[in-house]
C-alpha atoms as a PDB file:
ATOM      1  CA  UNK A   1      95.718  22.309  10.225  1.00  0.00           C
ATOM      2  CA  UNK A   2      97.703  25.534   9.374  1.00  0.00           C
ATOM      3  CA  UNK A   3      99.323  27.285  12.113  1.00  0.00           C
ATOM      4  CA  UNK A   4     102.442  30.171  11.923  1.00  0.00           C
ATOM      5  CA  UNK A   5     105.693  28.492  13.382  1.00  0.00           C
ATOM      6  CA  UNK A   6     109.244  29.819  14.023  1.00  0.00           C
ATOM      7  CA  UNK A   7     112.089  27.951  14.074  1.00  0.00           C
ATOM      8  CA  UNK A   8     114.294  31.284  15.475  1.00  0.00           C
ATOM      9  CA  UNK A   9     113.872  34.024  17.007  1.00  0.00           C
ATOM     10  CA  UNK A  10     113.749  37.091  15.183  1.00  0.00           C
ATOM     11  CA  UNK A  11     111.785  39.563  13.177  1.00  0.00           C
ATOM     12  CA  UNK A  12     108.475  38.686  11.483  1.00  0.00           C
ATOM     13  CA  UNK A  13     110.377  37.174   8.446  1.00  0.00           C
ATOM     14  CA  UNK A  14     111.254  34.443  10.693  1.00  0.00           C
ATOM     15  CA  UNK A  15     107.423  33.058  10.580  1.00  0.00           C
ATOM     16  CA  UNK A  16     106.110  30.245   8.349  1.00  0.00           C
ATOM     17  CA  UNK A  17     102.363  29.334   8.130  1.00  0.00           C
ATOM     18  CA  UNK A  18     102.669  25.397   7.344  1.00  0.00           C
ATOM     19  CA  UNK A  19     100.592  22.135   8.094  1.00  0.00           C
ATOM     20  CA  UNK A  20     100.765  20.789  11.527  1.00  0.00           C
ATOM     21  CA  UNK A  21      99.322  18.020  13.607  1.00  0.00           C
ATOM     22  CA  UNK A  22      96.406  19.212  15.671  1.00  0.00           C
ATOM     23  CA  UNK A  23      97.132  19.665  19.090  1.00  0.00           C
ATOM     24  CA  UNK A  24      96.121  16.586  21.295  1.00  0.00           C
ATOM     25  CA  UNK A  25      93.464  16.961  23.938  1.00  0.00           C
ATOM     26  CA  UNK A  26      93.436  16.744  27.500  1.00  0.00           C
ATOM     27  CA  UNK A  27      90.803  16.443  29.749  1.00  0.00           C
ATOM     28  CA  UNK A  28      90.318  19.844  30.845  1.00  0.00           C
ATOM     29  CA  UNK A  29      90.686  21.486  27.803  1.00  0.00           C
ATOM     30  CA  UNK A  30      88.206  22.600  24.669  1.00  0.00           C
ATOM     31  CA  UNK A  31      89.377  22.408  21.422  1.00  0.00           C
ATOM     32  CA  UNK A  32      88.604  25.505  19.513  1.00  0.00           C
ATOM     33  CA  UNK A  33      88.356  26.039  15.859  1.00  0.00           C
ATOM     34  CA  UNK A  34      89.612  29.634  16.095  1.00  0.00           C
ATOM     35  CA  UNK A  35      87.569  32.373  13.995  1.00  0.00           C
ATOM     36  CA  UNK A  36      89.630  34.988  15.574  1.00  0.00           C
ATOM     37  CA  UNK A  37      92.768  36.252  17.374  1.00  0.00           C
ATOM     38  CA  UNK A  38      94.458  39.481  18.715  1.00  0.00           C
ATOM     39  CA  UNK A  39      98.009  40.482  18.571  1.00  0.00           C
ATOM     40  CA  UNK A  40      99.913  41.407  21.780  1.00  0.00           C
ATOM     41  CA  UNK A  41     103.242  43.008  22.851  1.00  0.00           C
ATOM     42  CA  UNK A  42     103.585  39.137  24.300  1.00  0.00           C
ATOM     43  CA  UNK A  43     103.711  38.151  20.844  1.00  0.00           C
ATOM     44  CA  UNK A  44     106.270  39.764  19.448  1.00  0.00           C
ATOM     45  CA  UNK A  45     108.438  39.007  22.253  1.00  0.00           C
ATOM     46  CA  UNK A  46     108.131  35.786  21.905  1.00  0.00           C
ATOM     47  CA  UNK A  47     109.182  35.655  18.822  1.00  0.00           C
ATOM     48  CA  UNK A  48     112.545  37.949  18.956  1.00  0.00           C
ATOM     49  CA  UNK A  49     113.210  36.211  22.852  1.00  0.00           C
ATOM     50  CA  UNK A  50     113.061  40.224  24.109  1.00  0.00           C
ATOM     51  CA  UNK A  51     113.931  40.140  27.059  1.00  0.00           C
ATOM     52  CA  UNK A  52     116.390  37.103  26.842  1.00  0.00           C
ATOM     53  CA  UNK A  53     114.189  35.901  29.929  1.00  0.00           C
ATOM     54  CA  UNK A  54     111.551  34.230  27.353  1.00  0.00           C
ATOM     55  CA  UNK A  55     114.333  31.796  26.752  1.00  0.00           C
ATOM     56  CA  UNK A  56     113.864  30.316  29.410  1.00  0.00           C
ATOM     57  CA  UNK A  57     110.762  29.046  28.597  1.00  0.00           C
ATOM     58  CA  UNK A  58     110.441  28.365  25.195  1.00  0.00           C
ATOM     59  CA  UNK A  59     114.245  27.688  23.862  1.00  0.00           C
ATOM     60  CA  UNK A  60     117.710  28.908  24.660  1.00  0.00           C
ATOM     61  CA  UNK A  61     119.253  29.244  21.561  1.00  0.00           C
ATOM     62  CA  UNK A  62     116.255  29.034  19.339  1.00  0.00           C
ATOM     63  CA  UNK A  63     112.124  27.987  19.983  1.00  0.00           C
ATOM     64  CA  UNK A  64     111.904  24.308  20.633  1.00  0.00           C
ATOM     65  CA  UNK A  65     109.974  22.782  17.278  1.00  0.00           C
ATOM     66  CA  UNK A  66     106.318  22.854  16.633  1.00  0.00           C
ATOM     67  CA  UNK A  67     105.649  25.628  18.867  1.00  0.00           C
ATOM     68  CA  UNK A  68     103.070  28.116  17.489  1.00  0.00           C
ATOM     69  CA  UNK A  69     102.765  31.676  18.629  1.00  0.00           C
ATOM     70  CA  UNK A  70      99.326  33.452  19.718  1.00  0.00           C
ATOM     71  CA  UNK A  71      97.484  33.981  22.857  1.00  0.00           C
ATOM     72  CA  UNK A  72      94.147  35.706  22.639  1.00  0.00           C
ATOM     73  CA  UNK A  73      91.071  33.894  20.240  1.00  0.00           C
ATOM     74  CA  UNK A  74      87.724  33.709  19.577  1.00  0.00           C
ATOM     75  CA  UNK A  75      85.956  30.828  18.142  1.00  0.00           C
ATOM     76  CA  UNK A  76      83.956  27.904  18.050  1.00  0.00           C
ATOM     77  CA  UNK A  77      83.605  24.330  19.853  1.00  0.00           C
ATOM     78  CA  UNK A  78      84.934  21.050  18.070  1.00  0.00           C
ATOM     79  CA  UNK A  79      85.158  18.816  21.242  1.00  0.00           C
ATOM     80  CA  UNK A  80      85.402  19.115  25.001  1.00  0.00           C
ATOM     81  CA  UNK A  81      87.660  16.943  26.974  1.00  0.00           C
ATOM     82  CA  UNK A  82      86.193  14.160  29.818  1.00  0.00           C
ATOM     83  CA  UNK A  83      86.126  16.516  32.428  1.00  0.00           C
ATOM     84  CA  UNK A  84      84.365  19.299  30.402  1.00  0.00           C
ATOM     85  CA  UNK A  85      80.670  19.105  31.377  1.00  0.00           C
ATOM     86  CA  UNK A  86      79.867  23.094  30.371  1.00  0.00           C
ATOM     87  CA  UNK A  87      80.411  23.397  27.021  1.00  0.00           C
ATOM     88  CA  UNK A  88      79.386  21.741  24.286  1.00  0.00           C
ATOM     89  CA  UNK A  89      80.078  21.974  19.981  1.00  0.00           C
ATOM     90  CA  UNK A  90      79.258  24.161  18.207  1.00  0.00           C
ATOM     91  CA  UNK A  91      79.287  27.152  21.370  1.00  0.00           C
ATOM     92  CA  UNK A  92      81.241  30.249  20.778  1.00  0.00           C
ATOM     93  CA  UNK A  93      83.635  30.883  23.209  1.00  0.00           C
ATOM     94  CA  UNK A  94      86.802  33.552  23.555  1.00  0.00           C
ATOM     95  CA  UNK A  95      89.541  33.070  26.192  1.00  0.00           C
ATOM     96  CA  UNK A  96      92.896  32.539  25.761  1.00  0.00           C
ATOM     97  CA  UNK A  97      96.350  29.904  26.250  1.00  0.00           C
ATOM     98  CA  UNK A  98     100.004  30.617  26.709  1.00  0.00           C
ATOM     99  CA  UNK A  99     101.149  29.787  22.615  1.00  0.00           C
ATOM    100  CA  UNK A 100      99.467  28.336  20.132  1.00  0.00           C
ATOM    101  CA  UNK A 101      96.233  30.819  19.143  1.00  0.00           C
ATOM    102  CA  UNK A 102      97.543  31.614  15.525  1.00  0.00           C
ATOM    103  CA  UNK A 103      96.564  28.419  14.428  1.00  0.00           C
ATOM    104  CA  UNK A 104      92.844  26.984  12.925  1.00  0.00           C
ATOM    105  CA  UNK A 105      92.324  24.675  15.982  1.00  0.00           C
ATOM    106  CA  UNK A 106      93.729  25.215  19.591  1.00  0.00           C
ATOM    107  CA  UNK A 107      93.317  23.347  22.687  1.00  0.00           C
ATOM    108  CA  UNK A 108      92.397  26.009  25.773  1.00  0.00           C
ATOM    109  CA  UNK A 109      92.286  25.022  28.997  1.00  0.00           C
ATOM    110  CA  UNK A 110      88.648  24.850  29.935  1.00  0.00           C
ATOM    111  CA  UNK A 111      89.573  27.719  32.736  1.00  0.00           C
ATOM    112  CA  UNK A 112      90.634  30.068  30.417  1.00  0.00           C
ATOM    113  CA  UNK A 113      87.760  30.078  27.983  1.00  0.00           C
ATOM    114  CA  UNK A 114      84.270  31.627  28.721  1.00  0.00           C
ATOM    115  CA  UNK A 115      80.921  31.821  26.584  1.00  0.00           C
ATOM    116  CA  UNK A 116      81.402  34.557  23.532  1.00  0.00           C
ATOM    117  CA  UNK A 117      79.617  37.872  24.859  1.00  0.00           C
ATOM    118  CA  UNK A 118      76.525  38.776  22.914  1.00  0.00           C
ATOM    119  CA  UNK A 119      76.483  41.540  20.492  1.00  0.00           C
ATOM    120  CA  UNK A 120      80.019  41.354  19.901  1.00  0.00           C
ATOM    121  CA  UNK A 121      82.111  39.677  16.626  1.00  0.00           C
ATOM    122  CA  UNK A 122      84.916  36.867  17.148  1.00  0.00           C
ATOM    123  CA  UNK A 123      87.025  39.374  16.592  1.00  0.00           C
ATOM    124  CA  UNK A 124      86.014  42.067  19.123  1.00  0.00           C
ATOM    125  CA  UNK A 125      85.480  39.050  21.650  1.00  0.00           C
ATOM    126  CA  UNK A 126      89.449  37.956  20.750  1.00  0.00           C
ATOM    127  CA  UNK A 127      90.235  41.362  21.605  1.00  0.00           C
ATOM    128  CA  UNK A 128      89.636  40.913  24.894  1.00  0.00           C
ATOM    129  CA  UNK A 129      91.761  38.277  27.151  1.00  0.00           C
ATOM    130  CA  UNK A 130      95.009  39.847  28.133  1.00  0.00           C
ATOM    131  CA  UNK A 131      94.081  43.299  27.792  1.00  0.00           C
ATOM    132  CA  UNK A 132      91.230  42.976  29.461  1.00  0.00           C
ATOM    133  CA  UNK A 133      92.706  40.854  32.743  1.00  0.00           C
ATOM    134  CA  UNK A 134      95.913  43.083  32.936  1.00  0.00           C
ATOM    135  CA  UNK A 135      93.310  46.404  33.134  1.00  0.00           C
ATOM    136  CA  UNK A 136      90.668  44.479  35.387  1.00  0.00           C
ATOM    137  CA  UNK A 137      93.330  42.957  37.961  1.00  0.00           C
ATOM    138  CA  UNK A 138      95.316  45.721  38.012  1.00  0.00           C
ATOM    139  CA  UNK A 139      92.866  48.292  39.076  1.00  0.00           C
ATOM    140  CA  UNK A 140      90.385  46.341  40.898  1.00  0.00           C
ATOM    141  CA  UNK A 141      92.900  43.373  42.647  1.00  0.00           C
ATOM    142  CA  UNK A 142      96.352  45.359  42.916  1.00  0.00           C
ATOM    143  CA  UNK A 143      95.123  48.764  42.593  1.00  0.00           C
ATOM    144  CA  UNK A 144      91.980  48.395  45.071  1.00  0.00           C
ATOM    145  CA  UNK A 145      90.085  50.808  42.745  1.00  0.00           C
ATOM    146  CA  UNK A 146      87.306  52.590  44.446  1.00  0.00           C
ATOM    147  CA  UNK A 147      84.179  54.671  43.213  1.00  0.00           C
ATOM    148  CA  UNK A 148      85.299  58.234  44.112  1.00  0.00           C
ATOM    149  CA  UNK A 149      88.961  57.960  43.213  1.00  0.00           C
ATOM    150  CA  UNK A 150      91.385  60.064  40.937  1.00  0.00           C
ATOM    151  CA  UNK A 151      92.684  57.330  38.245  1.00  0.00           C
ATOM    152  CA  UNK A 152      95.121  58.487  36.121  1.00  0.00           C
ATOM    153  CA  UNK A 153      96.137  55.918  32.727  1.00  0.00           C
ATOM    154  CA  UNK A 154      99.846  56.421  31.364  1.00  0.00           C
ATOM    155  CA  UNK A 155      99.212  54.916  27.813  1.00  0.00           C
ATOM    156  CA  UNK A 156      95.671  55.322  27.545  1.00  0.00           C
ATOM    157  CA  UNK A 157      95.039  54.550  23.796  1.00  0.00           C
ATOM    158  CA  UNK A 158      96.779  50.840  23.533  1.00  0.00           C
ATOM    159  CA  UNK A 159      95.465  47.770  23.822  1.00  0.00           C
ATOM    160  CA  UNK A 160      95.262  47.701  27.991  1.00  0.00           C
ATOM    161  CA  UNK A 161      94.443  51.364  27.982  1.00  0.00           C
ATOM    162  CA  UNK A 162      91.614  51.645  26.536  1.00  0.00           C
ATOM    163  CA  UNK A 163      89.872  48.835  28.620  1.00  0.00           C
ATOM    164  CA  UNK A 164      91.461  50.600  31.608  1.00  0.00           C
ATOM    165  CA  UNK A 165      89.791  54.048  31.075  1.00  0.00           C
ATOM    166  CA  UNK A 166      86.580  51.883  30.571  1.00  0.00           C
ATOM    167  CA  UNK A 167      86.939  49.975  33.437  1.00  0.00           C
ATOM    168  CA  UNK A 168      87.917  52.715  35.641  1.00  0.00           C
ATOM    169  CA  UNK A 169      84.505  54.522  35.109  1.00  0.00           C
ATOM    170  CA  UNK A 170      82.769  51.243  35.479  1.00  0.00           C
ATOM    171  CA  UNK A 171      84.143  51.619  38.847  1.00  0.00           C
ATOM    172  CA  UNK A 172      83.022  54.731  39.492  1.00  0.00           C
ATOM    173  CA  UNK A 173      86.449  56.516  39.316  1.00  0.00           C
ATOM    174  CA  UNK A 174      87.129  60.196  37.852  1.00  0.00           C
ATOM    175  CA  UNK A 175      89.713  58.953  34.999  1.00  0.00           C
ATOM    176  CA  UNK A 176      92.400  61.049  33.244  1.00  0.00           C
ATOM    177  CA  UNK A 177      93.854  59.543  30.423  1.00  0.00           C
ATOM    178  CA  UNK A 178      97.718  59.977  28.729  1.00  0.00           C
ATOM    179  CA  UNK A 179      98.002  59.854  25.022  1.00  0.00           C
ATOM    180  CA  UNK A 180      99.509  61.390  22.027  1.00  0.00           C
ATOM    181  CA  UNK A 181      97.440  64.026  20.288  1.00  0.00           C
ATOM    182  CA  UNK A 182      96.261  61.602  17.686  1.00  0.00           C
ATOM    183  CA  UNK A 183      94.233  59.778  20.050  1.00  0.00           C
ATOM    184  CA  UNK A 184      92.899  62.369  22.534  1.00  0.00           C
ATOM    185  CA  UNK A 185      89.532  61.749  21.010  1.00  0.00           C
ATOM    186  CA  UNK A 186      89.411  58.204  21.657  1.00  0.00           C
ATOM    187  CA  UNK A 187      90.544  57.955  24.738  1.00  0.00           C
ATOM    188  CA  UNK A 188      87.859  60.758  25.502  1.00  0.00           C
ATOM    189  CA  UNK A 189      85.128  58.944  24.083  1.00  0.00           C
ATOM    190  CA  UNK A 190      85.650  55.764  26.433  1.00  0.00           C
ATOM    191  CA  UNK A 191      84.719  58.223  28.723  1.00  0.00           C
ATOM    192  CA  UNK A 192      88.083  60.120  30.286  1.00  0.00           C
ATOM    193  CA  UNK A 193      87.030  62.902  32.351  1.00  0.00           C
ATOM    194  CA  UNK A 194      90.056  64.605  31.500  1.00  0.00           C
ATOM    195  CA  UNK A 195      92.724  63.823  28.447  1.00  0.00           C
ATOM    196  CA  UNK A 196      96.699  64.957  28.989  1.00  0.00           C
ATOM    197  CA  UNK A 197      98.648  64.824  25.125  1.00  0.00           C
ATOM    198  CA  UNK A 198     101.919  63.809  26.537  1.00  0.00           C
ATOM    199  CA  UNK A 199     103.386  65.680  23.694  1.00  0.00           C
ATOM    200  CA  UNK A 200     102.389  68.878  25.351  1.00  0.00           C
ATOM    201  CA  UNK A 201     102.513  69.056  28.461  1.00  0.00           C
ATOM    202  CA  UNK A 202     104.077  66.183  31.440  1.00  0.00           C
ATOM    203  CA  UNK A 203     101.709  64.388  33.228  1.00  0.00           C
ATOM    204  CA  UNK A 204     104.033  63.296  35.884  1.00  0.00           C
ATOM    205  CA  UNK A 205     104.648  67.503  36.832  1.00  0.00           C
ATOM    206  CA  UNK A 206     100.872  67.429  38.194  1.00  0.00           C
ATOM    207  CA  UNK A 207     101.673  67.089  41.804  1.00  0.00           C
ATOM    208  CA  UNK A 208      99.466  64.748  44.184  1.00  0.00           C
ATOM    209  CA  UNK A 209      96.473  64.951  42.263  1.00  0.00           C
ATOM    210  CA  UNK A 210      95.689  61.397  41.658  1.00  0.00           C
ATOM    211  CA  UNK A 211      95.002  58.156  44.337  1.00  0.00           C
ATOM    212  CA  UNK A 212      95.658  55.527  41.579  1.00  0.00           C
ATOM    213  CA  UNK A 213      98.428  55.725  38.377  1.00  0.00           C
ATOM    214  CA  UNK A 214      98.280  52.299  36.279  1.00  0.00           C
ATOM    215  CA  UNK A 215     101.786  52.553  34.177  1.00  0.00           C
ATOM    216  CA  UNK A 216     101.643  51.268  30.519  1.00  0.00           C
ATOM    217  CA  UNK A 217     104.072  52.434  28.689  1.00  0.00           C
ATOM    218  CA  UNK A 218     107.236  51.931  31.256  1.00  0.00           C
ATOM    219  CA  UNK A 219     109.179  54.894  30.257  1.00  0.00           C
ATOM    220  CA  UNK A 220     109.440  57.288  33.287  1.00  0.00           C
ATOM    221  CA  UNK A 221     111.470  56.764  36.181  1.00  0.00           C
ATOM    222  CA  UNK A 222     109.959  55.271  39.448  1.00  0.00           C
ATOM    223  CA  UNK A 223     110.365  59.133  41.230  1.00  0.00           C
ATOM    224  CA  UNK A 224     108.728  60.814  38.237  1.00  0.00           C
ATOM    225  CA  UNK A 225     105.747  58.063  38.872  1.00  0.00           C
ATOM    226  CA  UNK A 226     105.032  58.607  42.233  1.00  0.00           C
ATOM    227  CA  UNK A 227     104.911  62.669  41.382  1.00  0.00           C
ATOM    228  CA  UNK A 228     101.010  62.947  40.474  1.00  0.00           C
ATOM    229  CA  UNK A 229     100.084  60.518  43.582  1.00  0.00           C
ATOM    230  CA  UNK A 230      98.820  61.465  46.764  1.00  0.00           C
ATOM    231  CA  UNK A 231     100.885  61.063  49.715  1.00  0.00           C
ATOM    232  CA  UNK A 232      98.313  57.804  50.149  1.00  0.00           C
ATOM    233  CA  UNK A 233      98.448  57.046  46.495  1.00  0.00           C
ATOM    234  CA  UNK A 234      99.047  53.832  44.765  1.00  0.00           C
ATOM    235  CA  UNK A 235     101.490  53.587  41.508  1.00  0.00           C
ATOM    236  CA  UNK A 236     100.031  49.681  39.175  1.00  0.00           C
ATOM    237  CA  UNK A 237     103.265  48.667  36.806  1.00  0.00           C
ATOM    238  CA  UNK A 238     102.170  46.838  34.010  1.00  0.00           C
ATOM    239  CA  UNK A 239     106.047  47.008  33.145  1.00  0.00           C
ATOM    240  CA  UNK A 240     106.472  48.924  29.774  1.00  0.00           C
ATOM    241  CA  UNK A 241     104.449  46.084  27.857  1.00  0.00           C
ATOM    242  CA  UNK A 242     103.179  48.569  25.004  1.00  0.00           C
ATOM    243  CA  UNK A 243     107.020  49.600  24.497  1.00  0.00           C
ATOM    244  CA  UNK A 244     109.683  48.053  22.681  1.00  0.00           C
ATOM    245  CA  UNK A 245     111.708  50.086  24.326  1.00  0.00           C
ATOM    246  CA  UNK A 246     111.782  49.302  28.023  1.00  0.00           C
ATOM    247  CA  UNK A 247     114.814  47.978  28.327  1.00  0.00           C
ATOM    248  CA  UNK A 248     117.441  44.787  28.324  1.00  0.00           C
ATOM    249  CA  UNK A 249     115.209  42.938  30.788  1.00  0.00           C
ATOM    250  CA  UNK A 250     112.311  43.974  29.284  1.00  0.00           C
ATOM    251  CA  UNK A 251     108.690  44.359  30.995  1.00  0.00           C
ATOM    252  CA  UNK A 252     111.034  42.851  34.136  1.00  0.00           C
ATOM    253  CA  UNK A 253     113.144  45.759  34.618  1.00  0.00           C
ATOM    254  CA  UNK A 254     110.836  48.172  35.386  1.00  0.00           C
ATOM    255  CA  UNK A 255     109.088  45.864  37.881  1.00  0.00           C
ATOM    256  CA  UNK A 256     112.423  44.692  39.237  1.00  0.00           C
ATOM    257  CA  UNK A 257     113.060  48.855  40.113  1.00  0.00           C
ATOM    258  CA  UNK A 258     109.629  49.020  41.492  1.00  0.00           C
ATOM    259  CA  UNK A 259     110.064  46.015  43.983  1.00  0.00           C
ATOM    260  CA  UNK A 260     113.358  47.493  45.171  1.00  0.00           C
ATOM    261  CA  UNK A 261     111.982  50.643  45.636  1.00  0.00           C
ATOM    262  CA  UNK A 262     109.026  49.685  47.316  1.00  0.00           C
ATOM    263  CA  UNK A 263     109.567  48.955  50.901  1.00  0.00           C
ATOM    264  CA  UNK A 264     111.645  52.253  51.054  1.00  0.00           C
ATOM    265  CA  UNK A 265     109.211  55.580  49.825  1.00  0.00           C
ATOM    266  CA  UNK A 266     105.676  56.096  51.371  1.00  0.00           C
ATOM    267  CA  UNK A 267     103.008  55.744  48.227  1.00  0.00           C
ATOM    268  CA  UNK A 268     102.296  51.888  47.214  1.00  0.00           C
ATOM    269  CA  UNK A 269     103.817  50.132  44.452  1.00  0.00           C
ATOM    270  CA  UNK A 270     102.335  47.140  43.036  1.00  0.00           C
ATOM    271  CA  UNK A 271     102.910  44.964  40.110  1.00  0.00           C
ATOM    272  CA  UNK A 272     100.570  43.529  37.769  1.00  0.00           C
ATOM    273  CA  UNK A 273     100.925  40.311  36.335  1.00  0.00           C
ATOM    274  CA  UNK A 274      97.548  38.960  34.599  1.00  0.00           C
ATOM    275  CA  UNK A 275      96.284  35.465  35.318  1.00  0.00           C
ATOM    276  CA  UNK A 276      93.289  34.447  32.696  1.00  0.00           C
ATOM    277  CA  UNK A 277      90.453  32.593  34.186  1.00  0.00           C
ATOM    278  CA  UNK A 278      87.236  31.823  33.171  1.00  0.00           C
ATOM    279  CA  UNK A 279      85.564  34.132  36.224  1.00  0.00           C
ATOM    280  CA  UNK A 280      87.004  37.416  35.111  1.00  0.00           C
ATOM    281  CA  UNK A 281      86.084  36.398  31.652  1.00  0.00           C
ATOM    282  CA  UNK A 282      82.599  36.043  32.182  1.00  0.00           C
ATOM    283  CA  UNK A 283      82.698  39.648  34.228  1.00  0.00           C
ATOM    284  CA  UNK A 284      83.931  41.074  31.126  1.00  0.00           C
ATOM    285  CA  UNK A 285      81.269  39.310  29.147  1.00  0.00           C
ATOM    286  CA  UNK A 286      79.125  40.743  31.653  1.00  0.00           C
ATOM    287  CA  UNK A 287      79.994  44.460  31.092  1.00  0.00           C
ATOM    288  CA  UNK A 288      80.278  44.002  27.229  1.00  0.00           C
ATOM    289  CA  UNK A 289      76.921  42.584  26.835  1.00  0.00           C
ATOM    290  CA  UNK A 290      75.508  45.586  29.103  1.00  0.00           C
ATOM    291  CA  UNK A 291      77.355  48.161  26.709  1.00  0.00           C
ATOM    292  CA  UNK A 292      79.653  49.274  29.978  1.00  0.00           C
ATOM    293  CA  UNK A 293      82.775  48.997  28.165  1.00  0.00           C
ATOM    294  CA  UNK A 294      83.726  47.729  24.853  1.00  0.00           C
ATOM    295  CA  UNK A 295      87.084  46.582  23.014  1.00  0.00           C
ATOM    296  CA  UNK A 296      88.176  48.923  20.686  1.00  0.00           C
ATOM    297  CA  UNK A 297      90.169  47.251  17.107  1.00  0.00           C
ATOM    298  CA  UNK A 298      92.505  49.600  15.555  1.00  0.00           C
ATOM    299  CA  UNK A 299      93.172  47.014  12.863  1.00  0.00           C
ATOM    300  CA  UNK A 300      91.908  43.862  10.950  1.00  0.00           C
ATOM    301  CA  UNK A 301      94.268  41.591   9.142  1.00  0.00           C
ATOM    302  CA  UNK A 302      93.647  38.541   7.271  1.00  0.00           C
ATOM    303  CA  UNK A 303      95.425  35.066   8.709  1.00  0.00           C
ATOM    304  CA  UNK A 304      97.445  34.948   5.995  1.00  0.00           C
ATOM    305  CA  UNK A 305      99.086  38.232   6.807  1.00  0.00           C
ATOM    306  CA  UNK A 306      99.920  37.853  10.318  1.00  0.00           C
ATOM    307  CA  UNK A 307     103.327  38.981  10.148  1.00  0.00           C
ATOM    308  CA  UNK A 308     102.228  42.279   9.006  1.00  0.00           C
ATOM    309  CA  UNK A 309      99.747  42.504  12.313  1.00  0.00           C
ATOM    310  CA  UNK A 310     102.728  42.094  14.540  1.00  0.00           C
ATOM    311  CA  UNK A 311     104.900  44.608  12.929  1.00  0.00           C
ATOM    312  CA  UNK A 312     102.039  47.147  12.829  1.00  0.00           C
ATOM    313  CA  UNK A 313     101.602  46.170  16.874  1.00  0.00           C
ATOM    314  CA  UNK A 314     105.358  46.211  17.397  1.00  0.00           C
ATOM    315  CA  UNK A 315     105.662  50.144  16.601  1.00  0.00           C
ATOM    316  CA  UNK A 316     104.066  50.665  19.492  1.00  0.00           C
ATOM    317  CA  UNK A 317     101.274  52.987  18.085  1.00  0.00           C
ATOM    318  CA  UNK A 318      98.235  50.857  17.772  1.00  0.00           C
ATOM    319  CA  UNK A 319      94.831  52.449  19.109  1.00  0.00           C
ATOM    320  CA  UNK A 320      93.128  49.655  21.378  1.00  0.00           C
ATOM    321  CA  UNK A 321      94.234  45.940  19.955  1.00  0.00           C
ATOM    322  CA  UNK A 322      95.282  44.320  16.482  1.00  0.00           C
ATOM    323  CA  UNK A 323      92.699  41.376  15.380  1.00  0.00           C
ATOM    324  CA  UNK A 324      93.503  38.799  12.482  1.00  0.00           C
ATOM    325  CA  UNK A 325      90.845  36.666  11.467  1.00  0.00           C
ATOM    326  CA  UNK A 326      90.532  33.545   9.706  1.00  0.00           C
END
């Protein structure tokens, strides 16, 4: 099968689409010919080891061989493993695993796939994975999101904003969203009640207004943060994920700050960090089959031309998330 490799870390030039075994398969996974796949933040980290953290995982001084980058897909069935009872080739299916998605075939654990939402492409469905679980866990699990509440987005227009604005009014929430000007209009067509364009005016000077603040973008100090909270108010950190510019540790610094800080100042701070299953999944389906939210594609490329996909994602200006499709 072909599949993009990197032998070290380091700008997209680094990549090489080449033959390679397909992956072997256990008994709790699916393999999945993939149709689809979305580019993340994760992805380009991975492949220039920013922070130096992701070393520790995948390679100190360069990626150990044969490993293949890509998280979020969409596809279709080739085999189940033994303990697979659910699925069956031939059903579409969307999910995601830790490397390997920008490849033709991929084994996914069976608990991080679910059934392809109706009324939605292999690319809109590959869309959905990490985005989706870092805006659903974040508001709902760490945020305790309530109908009622003032949410406000920092980074509204990305990949994890746009299903947070969505999700937010799913929950019943009055939203504001933060953007530049160039996406005001989006982000108020997910269905923001109100829309600040960072470029003119601070969100973060708008004193106690808000009960929730989910934190994107990572590039305002913890104090300026907590500003638009109530004195009961409760600051999510994704970590800067949608930056390439949060810092020597990365995502990790800013939720390295907020730990420290936490225990000490009065409004909550929480951390996000998404875990895929298959339950959250099929909630999303859920919503996206109903029309409640939807994933918004700024971008399609071609397989062939993933490397320009993750240097279009890695200027940090995308609207909603980056799909290649095969």
């Amino acid at each position: 099968m072909k599949a993009w490799t990197w032998d070290r870390y380091g700008s997209p030039d680094v990549l090489t689409l080449k033959d390679v075994d397909e992956p072997r398969l256990a008994a709790d996974e699916v393999l999945v010919r993939v149709r689809a796949a979305s580019v993340n933040p994760y992805d380009w980290r991975h492949l220039r080891a920013h922070p130096n953290l992701v070393r520790l995982s995948i390679g100190l001084r360069r990626p150990r061989p044969g490993l293949v980058l890509g998280a979020d897909l969409a596809g279709v069935v080739e085999r189940v493993g033994g303990e697979v009872t659910d699925l069956s080739p031939g059903d579409e299916v969307f999910g995601e695993v830790r490397l390997g998605a920008f490849a033709e075939v991929v084994a996914v654990p069976r608990d991080r796939l679910a059934v392809k939402p109706a009324g939605v492409g292999f690319e809109g469905a590959a869309a959905v994975s990490m985005a989706g679980h870092t805006a659903l866990q974040g508001l709902r699990d760490v945020g305790g999101i309530a109908a009622g509440q003032r949410v406000l987005v920092n980074g509204a227009s990305g990949g994890i904003g746009t299903f947070a604005v969505q999700l937010a009014r799913t929950f019943g929430a009055e939203v504001t969203g933060v953007c530049s000007t160039r996406n005001v209009e989006l982000v108020r067509s997910l269905g923001a009640d109100d829309v600040i364009d960072y470029t003119r005016e601070d969100f973060t000077r708008r004193e106690g207004r808000h009960d929730l603040l989910m934190d994107i973008v990572g590039d305002r100090s913890l104090a300026a943060l907590r500003r638009p909270l109530t004195p009961r108010g409760t600051l999510v950190l994704v970590g800067g994920i949608a930056s390439p510019r949060a810092g020597l540790l990365g995502p990790a610094g800013q939720l390295l700050r907020g730990a420290l800080t936490a225990p000490f100042v009065r409004r909550r701070i929480a951390k996000v960090s998404w875990k895929p299953n298959s339950t959250d999944l099929e909630f999303l389906a859920g919503l996206i089959e109903k029309e409640r939210i939807a994933p918004v594609i700024d971008r399609t490329y071609p397989f062939a031309e993933l490397p320009e996909a993750l240097r279009h994602i890695e200027g940090g200006h995308a609207r909603g998330k980056v799909a290649v499709t095969l």
